[in-house]
Protein backbone atom coordinates (compact mmCIF):
# COMPACT_ATOMS: atom_id res chain seq x y z
CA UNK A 1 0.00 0.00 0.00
CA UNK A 2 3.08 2.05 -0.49
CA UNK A 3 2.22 4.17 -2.53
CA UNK A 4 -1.24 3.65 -3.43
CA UNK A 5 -1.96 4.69 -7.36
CA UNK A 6 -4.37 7.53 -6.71
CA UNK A 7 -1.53 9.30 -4.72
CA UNK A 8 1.29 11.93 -4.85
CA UNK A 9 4.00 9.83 -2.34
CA UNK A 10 7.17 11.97 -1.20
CA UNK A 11 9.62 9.60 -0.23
CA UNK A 12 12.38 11.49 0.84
CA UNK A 13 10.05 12.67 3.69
CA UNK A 14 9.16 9.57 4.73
CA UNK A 15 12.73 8.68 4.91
CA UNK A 16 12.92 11.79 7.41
CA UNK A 17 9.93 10.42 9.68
CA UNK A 18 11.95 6.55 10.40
CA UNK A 19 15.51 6.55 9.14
CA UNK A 20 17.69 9.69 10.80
CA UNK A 21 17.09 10.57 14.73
CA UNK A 22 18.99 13.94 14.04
CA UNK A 23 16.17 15.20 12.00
CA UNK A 24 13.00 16.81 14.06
CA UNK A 25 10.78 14.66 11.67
CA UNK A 26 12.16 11.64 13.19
CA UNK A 27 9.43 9.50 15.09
CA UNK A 28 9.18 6.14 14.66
CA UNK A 29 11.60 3.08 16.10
CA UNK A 30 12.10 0.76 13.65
CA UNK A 31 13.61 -1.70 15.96
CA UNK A 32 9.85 -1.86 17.36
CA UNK A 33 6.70 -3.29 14.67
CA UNK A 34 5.40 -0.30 13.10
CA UNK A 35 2.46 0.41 10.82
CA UNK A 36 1.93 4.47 10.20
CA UNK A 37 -0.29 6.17 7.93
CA UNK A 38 -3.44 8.40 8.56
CA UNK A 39 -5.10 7.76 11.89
CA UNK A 40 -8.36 7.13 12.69
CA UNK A 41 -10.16 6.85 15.70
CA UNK A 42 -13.15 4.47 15.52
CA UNK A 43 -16.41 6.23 15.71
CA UNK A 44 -18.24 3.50 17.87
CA UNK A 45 -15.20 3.38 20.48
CA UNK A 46 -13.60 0.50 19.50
CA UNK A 47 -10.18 -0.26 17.97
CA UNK A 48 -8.58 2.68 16.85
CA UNK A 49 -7.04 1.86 12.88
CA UNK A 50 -4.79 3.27 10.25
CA UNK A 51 -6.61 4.13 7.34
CA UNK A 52 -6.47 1.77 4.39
CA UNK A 53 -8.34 4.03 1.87
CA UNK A 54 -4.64 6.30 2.05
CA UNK A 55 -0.87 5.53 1.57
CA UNK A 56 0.18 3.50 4.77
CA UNK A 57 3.29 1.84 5.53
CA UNK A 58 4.91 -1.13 7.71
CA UNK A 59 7.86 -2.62 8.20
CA UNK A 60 9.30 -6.26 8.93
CA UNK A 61 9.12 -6.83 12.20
CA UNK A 62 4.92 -6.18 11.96
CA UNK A 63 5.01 -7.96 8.73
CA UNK A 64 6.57 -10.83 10.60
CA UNK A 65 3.55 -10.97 13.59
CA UNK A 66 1.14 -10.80 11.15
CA UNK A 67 2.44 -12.89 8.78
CA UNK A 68 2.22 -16.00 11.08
CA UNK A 69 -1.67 -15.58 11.39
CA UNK A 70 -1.94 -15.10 7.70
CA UNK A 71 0.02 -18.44 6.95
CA UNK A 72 -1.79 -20.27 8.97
CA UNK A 73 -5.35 -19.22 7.32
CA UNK A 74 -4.71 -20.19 4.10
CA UNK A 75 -7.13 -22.81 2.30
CA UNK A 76 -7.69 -23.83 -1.32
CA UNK A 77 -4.67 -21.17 -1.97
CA UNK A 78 -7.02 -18.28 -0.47
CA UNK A 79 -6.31 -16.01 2.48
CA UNK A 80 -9.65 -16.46 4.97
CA UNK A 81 -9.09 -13.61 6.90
CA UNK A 82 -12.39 -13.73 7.89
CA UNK A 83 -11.87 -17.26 9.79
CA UNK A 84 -9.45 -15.25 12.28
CA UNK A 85 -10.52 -15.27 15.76
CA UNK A 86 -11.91 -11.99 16.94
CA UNK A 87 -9.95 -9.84 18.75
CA UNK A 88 -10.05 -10.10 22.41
CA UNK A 89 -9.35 -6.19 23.19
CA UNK A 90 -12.50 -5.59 21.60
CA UNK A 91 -14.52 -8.79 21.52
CA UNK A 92 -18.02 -7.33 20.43
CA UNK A 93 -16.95 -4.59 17.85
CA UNK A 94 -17.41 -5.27 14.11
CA UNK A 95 -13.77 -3.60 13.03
CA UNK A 96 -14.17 -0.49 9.93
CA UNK A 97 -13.98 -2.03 6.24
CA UNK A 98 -11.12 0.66 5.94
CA UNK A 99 -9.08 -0.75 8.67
CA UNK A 100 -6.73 -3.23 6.39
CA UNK A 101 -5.20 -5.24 9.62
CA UNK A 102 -8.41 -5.79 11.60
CA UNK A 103 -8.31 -9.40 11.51
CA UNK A 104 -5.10 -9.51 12.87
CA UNK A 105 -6.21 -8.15 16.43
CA UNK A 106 -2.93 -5.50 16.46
CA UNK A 107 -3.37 -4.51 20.10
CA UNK A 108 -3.68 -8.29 21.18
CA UNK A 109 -0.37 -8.47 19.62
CA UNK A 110 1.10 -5.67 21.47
CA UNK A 111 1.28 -3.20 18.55
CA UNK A 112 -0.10 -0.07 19.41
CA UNK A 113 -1.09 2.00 15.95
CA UNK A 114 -1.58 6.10 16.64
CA UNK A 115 -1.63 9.45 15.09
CA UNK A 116 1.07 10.38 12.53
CA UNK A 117 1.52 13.81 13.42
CA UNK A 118 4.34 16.59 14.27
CA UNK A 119 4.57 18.14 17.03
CA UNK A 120 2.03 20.94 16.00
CA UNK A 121 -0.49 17.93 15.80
CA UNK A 122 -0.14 18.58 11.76
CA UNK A 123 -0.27 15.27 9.81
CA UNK A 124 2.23 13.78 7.46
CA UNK A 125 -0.21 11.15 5.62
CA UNK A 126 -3.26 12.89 3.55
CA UNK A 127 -6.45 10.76 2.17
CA UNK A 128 -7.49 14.07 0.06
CA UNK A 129 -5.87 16.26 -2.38
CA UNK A 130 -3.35 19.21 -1.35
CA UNK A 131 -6.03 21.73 -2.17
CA UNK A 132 -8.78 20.21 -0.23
CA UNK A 133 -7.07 19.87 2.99
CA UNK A 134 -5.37 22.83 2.71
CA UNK A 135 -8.84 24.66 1.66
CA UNK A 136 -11.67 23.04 1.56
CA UNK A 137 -12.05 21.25 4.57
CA UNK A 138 -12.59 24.37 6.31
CA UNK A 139 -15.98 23.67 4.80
CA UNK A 140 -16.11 19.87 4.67
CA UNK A 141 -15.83 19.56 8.34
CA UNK A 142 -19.34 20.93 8.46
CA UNK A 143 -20.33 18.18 6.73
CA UNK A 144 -21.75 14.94 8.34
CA UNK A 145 -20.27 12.60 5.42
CA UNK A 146 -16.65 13.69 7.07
CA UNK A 147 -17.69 12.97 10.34
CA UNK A 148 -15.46 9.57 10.48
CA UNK A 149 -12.69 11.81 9.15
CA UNK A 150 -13.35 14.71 11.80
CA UNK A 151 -13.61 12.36 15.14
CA UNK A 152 -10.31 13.36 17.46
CA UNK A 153 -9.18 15.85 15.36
CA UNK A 154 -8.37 19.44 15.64
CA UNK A 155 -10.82 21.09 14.38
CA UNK A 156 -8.65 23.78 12.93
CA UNK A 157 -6.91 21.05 11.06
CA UNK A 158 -6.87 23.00 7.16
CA UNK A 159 -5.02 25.90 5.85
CA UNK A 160 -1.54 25.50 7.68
CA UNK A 161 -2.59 23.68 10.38
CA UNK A 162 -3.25 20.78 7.73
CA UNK A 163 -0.10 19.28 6.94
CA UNK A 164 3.23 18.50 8.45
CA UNK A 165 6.75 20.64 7.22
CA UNK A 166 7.16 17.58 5.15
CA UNK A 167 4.47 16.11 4.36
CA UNK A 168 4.52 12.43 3.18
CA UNK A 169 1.80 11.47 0.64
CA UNK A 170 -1.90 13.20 -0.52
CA UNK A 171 -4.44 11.01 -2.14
CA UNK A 172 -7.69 10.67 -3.69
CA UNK A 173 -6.69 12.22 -7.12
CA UNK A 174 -8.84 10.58 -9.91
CA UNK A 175 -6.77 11.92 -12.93
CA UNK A 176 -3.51 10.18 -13.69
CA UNK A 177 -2.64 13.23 -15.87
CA UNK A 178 -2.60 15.32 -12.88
CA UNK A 179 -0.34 13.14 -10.92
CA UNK A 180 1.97 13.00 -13.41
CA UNK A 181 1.94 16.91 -13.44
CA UNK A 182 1.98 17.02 -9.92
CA UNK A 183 4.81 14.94 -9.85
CA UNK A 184 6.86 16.46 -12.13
CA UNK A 185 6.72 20.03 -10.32
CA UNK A 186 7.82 18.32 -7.04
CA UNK A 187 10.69 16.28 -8.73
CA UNK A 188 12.30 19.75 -10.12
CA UNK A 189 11.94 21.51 -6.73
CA UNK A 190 15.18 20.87 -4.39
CA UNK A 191 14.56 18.56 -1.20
CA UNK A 192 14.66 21.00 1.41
CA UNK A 193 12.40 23.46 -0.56
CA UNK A 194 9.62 20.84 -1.25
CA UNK A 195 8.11 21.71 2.01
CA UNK A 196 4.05 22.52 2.89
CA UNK A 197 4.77 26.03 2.50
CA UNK A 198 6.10 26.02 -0.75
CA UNK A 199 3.39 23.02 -1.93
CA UNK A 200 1.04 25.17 -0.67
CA UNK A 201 1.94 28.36 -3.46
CA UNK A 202 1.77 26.09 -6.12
CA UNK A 203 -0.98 27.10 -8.65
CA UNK A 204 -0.68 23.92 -10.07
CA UNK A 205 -2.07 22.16 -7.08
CA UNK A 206 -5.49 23.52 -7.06
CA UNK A 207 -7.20 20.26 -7.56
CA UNK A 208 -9.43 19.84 -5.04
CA UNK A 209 -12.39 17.60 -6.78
CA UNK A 210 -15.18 19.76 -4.80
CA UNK A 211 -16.24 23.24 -5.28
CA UNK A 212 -15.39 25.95 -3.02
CA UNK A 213 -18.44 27.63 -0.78
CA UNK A 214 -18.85 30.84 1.24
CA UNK A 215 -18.73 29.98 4.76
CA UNK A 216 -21.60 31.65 5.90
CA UNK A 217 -23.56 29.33 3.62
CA UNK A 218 -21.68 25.74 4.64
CA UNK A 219 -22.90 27.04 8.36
CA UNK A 220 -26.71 27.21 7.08
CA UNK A 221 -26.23 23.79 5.59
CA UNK A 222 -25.20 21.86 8.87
């Protein structure tokens, strides 16, 4: 799920976020099983998941838990993940069809999954397009289809409280002509100046796939 087609995937920041401590981007151990992507808490208080709609990424040591359960499910060539014992941290939820590793019961295995975020509670892995969080969801948040999306968030989460410095991957984008645009203006930018703020100015990244409204009316439409 690294990277997922639909998505713009900056890998050089992801290298900041696991691979140099020196760095301020650095967060994640990867002596320890990791999976880190865009968070999401669970809306009916169960297990909290990382979102499989969006780029996500894991490395060995998870792949080796999880790969044990997988193994042993296998029947007629076919992975039964559905066969897999329910979790015992949450016995009686029925897990999100977005959550890609529900089946294997993470937190019974001692993984804990959370929010990919800086310090400035910003986050580094987008579902949407640069435009819409960095616009639109001022106005989306309003509405009750992003609820799921909304639930433990900041609610101040767009503009440049949406993304991280260096943000990893944005998603969603139906139009592989635009990728391939997109991609192109971010390969001829220097590292260190491909940051949010500079993404941000770039004319060629108004794509969100939703029309902008006046705020006054998104409030009458709640």
């Amino acid at each position: 799920k690294f990277p997922d087609t639909d998505s713009i995937v900056l890998v050089d920041h992801f290298k900041k976020l696991v691979t140099d401590p020196k760095t301020d981007e650095y967060k994640y151990d990867m002596e320890k099983p990791q999976l880190i992507g865009h968070f999401i808490k669970h809306y009916k208080d169960c297990n909290d998941y990382i979102y499989s709609g969006a780029v996500y990424a894991f490395n060995t040591l998870l792949l080796q838990k999880v790969g044990k359960i997988a193994t042993s499910h296998i029947g007629n060539n076919e992975l039964a993940l559905d066969n897999i014992q329910k979790c015992q941290t949450y016995p009686a939820c029925k897990h999100h069809a977005d959550d890609d590793f529900a089946p294997f019961c993470l937190k019974d295995l001692g993984v804990e999954v959370g929010p990919t975020r800086d310090a400035n509670d910003r986050e580094y892995f987008l579902p949407y397009g640069i435009h819409q969080h960095y616009v639109t969801m001022k106005y989306d948040k309003h509405d009750a289809s992003y609820k799921w999306y909304w639930k433990g968030k900041n609610p101040e989460a767009f503009g440049e409280n949406c993304c991280a410095k260096y943000p990893v991957s944005f998603g969603n984008y139906p139009s592989y002509e635009d990728l391939n645009r997109y991609y192109q203006t971010l390969q001829m930018t220097e590292p260190e100046r491909r940051n949010m703020e500079f993404i941000a100015s770039v004319p060629d990244f108004d794509d969100s796939p939703i029309d902008e409204v006046d705020e006054e009316e998104a409030q009458e439409n709640q």
